[in-house]
PDB file of N, CA and C in Angstrom:
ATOM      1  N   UNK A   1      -3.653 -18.498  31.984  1.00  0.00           N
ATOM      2  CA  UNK A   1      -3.771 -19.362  30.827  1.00  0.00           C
ATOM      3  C   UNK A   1      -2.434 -19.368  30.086  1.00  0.00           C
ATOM      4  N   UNK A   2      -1.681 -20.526  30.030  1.00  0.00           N
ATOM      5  CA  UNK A   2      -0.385 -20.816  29.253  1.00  0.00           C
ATOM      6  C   UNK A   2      -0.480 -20.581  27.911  1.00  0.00           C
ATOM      7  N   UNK A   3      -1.521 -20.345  27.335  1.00  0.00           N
ATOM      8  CA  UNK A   3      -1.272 -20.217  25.780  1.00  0.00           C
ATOM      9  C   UNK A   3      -1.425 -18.602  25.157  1.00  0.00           C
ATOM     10  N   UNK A   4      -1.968 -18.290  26.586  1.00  0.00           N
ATOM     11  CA  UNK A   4      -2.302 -16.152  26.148  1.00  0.00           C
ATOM     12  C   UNK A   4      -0.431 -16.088  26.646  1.00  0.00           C
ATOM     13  N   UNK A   5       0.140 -16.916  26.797  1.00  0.00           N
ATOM     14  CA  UNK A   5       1.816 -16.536  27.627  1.00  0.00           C
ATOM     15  C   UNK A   5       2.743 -16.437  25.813  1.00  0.00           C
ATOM     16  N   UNK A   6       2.320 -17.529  25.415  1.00  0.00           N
ATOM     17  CA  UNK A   6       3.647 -18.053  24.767  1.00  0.00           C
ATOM     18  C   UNK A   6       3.825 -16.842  23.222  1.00  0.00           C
ATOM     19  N   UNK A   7       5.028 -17.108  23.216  1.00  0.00           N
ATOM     20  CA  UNK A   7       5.340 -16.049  22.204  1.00  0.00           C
ATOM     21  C   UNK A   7       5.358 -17.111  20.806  1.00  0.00           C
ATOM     22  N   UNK A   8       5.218 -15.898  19.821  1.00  0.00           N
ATOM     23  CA  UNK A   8       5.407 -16.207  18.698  1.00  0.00           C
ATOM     24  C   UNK A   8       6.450 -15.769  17.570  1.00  0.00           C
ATOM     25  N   UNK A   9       7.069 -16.812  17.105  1.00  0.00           N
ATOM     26  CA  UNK A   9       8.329 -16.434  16.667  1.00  0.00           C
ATOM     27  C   UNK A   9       8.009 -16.601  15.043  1.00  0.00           C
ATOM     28  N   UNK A  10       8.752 -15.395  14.336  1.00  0.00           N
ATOM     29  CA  UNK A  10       8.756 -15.263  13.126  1.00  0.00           C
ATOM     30  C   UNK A  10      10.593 -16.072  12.301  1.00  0.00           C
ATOM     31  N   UNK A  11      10.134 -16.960  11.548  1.00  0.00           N
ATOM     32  CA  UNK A  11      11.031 -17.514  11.311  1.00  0.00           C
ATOM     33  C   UNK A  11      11.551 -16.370   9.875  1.00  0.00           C
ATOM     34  N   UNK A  12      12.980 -16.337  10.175  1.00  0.00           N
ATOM     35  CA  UNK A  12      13.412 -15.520   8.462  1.00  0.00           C
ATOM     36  C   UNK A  12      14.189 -16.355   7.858  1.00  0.00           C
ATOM     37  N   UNK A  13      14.384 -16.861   6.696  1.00  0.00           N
ATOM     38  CA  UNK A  13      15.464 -17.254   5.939  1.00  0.00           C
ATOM     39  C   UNK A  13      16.298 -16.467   5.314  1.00  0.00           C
ATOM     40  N   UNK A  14      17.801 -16.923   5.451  1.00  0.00           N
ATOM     41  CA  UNK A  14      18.665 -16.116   5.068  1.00  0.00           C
ATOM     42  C   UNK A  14      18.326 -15.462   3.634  1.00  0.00           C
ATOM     43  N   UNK A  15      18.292 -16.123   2.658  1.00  0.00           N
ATOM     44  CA  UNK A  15      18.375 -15.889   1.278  1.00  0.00           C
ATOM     45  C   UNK A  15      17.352 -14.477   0.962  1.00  0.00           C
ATOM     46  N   UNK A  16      16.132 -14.716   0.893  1.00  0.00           N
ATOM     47  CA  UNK A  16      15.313 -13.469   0.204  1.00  0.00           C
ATOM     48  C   UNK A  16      15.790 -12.598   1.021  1.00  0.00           C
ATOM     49  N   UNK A  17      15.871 -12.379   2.278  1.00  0.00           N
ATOM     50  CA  UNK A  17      16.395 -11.322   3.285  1.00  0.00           C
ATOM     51  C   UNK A  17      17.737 -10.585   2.421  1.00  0.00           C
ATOM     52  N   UNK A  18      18.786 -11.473   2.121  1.00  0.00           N
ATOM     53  CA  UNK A  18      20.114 -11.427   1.507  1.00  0.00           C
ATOM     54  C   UNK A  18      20.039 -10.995   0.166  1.00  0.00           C
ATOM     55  N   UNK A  19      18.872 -11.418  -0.801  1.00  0.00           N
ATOM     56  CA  UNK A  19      18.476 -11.236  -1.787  1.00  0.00           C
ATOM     57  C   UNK A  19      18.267  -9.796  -2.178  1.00  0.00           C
ATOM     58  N   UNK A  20      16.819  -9.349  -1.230  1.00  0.00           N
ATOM     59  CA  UNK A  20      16.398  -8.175  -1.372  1.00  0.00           C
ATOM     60  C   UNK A  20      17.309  -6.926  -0.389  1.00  0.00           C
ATOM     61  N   UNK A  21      17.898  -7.343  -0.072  1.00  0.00           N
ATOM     62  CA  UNK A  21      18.742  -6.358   0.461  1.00  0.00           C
ATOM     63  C   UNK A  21      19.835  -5.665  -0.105  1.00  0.00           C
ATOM     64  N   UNK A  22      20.497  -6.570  -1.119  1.00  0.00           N
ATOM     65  CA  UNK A  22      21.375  -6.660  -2.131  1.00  0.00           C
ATOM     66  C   UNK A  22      20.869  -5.410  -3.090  1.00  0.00           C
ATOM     67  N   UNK A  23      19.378  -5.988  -3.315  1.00  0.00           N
ATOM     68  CA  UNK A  23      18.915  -5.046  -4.582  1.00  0.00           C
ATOM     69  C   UNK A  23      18.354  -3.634  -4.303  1.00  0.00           C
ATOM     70  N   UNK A  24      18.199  -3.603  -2.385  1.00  0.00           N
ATOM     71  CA  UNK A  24      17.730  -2.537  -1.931  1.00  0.00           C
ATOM     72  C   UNK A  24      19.063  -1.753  -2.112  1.00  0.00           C
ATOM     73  N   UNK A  25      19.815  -2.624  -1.932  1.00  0.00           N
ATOM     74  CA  UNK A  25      21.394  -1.801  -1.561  1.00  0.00           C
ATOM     75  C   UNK A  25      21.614  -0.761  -2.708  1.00  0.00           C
ATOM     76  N   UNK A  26      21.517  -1.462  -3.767  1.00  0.00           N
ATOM     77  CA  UNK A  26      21.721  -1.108  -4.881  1.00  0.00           C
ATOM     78  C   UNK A  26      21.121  -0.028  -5.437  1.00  0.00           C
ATOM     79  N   UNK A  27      19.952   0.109  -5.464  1.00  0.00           N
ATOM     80  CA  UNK A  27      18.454   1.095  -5.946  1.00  0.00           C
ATOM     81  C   UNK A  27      19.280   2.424  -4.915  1.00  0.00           C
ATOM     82  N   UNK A  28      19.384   2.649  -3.944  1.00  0.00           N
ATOM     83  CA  UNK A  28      19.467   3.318  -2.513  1.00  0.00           C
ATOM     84  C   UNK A  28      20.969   4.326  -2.996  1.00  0.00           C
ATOM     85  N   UNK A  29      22.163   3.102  -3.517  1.00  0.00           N
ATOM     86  CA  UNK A  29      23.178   3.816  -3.903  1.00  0.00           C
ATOM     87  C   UNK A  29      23.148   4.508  -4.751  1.00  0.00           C
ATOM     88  N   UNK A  30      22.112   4.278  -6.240  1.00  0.00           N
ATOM     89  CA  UNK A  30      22.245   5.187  -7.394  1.00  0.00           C
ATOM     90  C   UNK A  30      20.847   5.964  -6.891  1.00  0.00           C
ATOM     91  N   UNK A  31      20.165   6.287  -6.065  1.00  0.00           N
ATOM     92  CA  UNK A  31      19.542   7.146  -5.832  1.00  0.00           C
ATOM     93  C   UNK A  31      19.669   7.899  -4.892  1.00  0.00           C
ATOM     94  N   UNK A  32      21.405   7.885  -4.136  1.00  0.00           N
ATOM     95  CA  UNK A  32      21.972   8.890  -3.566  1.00  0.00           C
ATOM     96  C   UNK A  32      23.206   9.447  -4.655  1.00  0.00           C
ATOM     97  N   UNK A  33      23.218   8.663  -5.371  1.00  0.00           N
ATOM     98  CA  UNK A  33      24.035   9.044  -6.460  1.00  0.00           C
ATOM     99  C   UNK A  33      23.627  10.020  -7.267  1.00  0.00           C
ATOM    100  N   UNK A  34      22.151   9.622  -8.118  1.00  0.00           N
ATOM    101  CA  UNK A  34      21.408  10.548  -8.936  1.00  0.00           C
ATOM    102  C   UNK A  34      20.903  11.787  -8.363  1.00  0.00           C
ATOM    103  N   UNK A  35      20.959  11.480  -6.943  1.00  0.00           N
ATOM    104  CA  UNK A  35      19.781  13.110  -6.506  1.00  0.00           C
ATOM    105  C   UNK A  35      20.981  13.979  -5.797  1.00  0.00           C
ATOM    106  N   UNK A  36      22.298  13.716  -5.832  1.00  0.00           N
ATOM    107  CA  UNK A  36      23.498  14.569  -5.325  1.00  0.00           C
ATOM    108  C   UNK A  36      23.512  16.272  -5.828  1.00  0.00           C
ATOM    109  N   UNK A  37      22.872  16.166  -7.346  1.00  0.00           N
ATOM    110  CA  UNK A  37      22.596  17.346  -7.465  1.00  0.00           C
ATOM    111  C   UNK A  37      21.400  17.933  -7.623  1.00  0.00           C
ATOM    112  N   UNK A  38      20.815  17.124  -6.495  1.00  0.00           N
ATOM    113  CA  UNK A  38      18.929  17.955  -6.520  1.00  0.00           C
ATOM    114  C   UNK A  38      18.195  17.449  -8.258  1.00  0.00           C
ATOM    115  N   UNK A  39      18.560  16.794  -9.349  1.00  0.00           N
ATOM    116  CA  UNK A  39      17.702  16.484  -9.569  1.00  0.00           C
ATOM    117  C   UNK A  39      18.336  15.364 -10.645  1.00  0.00           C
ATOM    118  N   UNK A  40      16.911  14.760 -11.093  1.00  0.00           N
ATOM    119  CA  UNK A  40      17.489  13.701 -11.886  1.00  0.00           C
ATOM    120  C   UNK A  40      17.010  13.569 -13.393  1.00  0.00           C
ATOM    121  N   UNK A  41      18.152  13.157 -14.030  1.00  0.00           N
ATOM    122  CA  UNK A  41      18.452  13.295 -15.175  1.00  0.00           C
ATOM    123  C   UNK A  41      17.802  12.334 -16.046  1.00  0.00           C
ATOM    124  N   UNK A  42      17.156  12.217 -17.621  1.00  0.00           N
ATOM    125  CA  UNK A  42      16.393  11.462 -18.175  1.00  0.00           C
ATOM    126  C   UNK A  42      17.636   9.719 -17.945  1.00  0.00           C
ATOM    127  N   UNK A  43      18.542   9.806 -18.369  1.00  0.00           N
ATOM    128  CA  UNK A  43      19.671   8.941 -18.224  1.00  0.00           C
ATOM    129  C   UNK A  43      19.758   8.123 -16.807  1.00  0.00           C
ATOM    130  N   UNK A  44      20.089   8.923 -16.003  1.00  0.00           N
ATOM    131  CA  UNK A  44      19.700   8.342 -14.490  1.00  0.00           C
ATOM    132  C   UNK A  44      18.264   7.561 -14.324  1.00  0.00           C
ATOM    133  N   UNK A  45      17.293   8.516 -14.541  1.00  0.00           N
ATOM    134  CA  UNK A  45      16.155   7.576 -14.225  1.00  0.00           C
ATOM    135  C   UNK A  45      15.801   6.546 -15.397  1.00  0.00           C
ATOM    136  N   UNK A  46      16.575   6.472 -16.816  1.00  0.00           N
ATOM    137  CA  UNK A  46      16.713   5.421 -17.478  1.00  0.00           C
ATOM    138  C   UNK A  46      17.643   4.422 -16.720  1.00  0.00           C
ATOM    139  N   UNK A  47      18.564   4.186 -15.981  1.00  0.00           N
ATOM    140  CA  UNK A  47      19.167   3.329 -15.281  1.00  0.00           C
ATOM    141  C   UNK A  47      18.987   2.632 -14.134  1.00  0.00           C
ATOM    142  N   UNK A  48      17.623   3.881 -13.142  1.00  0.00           N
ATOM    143  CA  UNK A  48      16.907   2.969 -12.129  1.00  0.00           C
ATOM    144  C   UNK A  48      16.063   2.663 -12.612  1.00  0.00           C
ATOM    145  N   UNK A  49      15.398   2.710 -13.513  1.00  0.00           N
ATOM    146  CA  UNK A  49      14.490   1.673 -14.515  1.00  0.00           C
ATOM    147  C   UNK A  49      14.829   0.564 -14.803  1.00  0.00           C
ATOM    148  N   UNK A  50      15.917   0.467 -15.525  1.00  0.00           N
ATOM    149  CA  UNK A  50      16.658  -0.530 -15.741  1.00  0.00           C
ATOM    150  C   UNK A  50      17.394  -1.656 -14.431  1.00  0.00           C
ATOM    151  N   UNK A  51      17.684  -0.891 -13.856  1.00  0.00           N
ATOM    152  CA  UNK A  51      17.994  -1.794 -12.360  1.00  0.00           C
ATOM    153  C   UNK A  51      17.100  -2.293 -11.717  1.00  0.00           C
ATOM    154  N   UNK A  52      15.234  -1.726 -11.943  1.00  0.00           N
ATOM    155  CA  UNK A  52      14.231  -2.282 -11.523  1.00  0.00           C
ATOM    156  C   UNK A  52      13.939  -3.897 -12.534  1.00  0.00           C
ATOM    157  N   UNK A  53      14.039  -3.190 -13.560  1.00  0.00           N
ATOM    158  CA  UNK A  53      13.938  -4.685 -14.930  1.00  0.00           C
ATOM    159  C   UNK A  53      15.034  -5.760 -14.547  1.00  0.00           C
ATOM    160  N   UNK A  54      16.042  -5.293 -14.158  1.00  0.00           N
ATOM    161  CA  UNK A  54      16.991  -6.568 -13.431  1.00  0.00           C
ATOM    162  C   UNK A  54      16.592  -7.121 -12.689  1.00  0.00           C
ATOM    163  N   UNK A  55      16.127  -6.503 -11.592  1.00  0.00           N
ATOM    164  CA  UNK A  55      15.211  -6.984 -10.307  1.00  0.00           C
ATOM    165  C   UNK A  55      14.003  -8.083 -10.614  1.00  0.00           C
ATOM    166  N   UNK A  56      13.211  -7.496 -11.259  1.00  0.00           N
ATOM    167  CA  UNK A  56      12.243  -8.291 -12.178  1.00  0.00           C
ATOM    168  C   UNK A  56      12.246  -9.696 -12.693  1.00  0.00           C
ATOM    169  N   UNK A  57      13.628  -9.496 -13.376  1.00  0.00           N
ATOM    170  CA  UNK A  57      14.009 -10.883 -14.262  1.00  0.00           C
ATOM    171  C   UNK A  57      14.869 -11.612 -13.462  1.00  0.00           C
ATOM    172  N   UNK A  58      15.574 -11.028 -12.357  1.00  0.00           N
ATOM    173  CA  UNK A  58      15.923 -11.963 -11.088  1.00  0.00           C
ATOM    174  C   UNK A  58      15.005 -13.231 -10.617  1.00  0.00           C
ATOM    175  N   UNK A  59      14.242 -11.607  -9.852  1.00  0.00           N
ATOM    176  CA  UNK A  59      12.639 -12.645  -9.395  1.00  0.00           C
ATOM    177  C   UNK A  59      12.353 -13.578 -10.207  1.00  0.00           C
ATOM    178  N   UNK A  60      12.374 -13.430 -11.929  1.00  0.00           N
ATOM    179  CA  UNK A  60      11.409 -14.688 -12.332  1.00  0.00           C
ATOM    180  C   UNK A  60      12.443 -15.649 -12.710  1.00  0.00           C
ATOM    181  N   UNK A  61      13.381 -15.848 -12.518  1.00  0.00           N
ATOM    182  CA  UNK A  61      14.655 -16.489 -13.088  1.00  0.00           C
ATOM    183  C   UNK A  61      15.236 -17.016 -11.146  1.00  0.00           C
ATOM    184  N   UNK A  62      14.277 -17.109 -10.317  1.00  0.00           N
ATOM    185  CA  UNK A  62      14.915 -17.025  -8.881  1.00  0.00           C
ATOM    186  C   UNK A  62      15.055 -18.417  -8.458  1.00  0.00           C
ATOM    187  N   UNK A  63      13.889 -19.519  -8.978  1.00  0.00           N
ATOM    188  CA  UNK A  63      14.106 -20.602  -9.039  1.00  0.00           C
ATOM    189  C   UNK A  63      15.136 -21.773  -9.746  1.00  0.00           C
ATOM    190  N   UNK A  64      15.324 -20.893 -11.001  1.00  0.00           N
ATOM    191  CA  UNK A  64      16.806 -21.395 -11.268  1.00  0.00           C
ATOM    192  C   UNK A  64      18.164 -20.940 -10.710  1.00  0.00           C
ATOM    193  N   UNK A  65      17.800 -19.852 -10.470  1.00  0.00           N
ATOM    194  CA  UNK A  65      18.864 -19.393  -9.896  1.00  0.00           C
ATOM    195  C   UNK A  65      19.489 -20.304  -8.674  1.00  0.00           C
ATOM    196  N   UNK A  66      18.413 -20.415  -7.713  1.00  0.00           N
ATOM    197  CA  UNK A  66      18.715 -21.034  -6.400  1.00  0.00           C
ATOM    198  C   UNK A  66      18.885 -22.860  -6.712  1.00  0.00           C
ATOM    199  N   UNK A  67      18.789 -23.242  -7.990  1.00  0.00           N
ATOM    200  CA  UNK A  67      18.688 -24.583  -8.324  1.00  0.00           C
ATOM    201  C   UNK A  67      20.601 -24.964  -8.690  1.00  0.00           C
ATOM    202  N   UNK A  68      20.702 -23.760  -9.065  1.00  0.00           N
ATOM    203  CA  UNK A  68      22.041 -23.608 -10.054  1.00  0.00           C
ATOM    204  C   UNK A  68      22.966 -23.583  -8.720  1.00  0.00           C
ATOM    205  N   UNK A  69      22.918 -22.594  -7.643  1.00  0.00           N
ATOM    206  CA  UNK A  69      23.304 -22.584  -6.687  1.00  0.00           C
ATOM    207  C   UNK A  69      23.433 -23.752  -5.148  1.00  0.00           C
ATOM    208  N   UNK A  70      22.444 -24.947  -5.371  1.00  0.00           N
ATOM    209  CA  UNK A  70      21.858 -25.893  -4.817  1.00  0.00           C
ATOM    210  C   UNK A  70      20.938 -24.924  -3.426  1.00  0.00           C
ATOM    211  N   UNK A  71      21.141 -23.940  -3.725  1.00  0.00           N
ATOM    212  CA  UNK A  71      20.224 -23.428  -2.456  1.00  0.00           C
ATOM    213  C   UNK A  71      18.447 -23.871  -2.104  1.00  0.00           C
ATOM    214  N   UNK A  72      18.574 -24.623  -1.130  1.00  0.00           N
ATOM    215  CA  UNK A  72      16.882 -24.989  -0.998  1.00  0.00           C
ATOM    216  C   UNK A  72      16.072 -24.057   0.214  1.00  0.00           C
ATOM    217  N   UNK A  73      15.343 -24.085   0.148  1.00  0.00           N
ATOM    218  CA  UNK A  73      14.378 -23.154   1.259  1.00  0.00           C
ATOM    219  C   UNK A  73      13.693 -23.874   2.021  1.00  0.00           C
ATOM    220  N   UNK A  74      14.526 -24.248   3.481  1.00  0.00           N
ATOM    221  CA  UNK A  74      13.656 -25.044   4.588  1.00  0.00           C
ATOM    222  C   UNK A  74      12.096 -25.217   4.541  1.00  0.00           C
ATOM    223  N   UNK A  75      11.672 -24.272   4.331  1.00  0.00           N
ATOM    224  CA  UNK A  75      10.191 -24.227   4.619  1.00  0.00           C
ATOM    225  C   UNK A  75       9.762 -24.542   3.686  1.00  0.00           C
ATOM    226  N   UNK A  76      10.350 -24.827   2.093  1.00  0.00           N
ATOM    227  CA  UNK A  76       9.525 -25.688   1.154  1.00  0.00           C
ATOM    228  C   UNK A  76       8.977 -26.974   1.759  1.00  0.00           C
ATOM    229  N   UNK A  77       7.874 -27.780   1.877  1.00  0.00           N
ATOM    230  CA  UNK A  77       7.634 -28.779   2.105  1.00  0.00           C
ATOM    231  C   UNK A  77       7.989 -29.837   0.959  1.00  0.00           C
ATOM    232  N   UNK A  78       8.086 -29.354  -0.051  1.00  0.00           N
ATOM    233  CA  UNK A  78       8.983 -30.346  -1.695  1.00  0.00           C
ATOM    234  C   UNK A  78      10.094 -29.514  -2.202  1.00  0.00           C
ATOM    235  N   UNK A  79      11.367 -29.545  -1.135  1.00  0.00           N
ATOM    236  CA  UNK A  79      12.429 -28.685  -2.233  1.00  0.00           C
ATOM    237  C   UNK A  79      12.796 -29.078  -3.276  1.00  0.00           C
ATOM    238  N   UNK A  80      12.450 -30.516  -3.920  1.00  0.00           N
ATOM    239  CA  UNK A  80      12.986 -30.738  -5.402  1.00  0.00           C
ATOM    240  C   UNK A  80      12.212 -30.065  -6.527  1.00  0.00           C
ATOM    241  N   UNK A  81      10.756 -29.592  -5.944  1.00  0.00           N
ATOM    242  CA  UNK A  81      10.094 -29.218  -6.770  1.00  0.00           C
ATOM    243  C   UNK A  81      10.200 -27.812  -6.769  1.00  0.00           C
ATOM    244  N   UNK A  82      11.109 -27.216  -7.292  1.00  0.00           N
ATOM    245  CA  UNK A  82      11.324 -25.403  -6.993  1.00  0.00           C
ATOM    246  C   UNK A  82      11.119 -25.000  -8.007  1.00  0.00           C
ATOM    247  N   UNK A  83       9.656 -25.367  -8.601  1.00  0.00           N
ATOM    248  CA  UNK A  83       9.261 -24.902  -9.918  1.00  0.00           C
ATOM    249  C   UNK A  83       8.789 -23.558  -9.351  1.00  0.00           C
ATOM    250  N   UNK A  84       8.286 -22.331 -10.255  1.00  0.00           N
ATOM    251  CA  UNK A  84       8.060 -21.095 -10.463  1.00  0.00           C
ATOM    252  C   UNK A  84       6.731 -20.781  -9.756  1.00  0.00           C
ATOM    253  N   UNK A  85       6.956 -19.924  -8.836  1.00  0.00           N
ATOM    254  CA  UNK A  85       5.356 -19.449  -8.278  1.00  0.00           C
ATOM    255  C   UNK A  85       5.152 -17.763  -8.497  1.00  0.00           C
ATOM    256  N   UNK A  86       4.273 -17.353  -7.914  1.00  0.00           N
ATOM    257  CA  UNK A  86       3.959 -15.748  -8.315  1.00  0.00           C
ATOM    258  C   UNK A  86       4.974 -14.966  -7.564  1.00  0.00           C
ATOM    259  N   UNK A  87       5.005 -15.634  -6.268  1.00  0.00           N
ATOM    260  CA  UNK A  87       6.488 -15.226  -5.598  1.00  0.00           C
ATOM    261  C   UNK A  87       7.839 -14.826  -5.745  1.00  0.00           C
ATOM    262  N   UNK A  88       7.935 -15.821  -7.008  1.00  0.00           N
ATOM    263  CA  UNK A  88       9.644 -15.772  -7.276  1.00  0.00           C
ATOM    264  C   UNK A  88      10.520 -17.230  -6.734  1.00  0.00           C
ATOM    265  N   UNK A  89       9.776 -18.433  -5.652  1.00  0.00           N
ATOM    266  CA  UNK A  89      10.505 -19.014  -5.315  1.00  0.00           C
ATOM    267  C   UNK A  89      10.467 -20.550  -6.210  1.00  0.00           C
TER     268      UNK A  89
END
């Protein structure tokens, strides 16, 4: 049977991939930064707090963002309409 054969391909778009990787990058560096001396400091974990709240207001600010940028997302079926979803896009 030809259809138990065929593969299935996961499409990725550059951007959220590029996006969240950026911010993984980021979180990853000050939390090899902060735990260098075995533990972490009220200050430190006030700053990956704060780098999470960036993250946050990215996400909800992501549709302008990518508007400001002209970046559209293939798989929108209406890219003019890149109003705000629970997503972020």
């Amino acid at each position: 049977d030809e259809s138990s054969k065929r593969k299935t391909e996961i499409e990725i778009w550059w951007y959220p991939l590029a996006r969240d990787f950026g911010f993984d990058l980021i979180a990853l560096g000050e939390l090899r930064l902060f735990l260098d001396d075995g533990k972490v400091e009220l200050l430190e974990g006030f700053l990956m707090l704060l780098t999470y709240l960036v993250y946050c207001i990215y996400m909800r600010l992501n549709a302008r963002i990518m508007r400001r940028f002209k970046i559209s997302d293939p798989y929108d079926p209406e890219p003019e309409d890149m109003g705000w979803t629970m997503w972020g896009r």
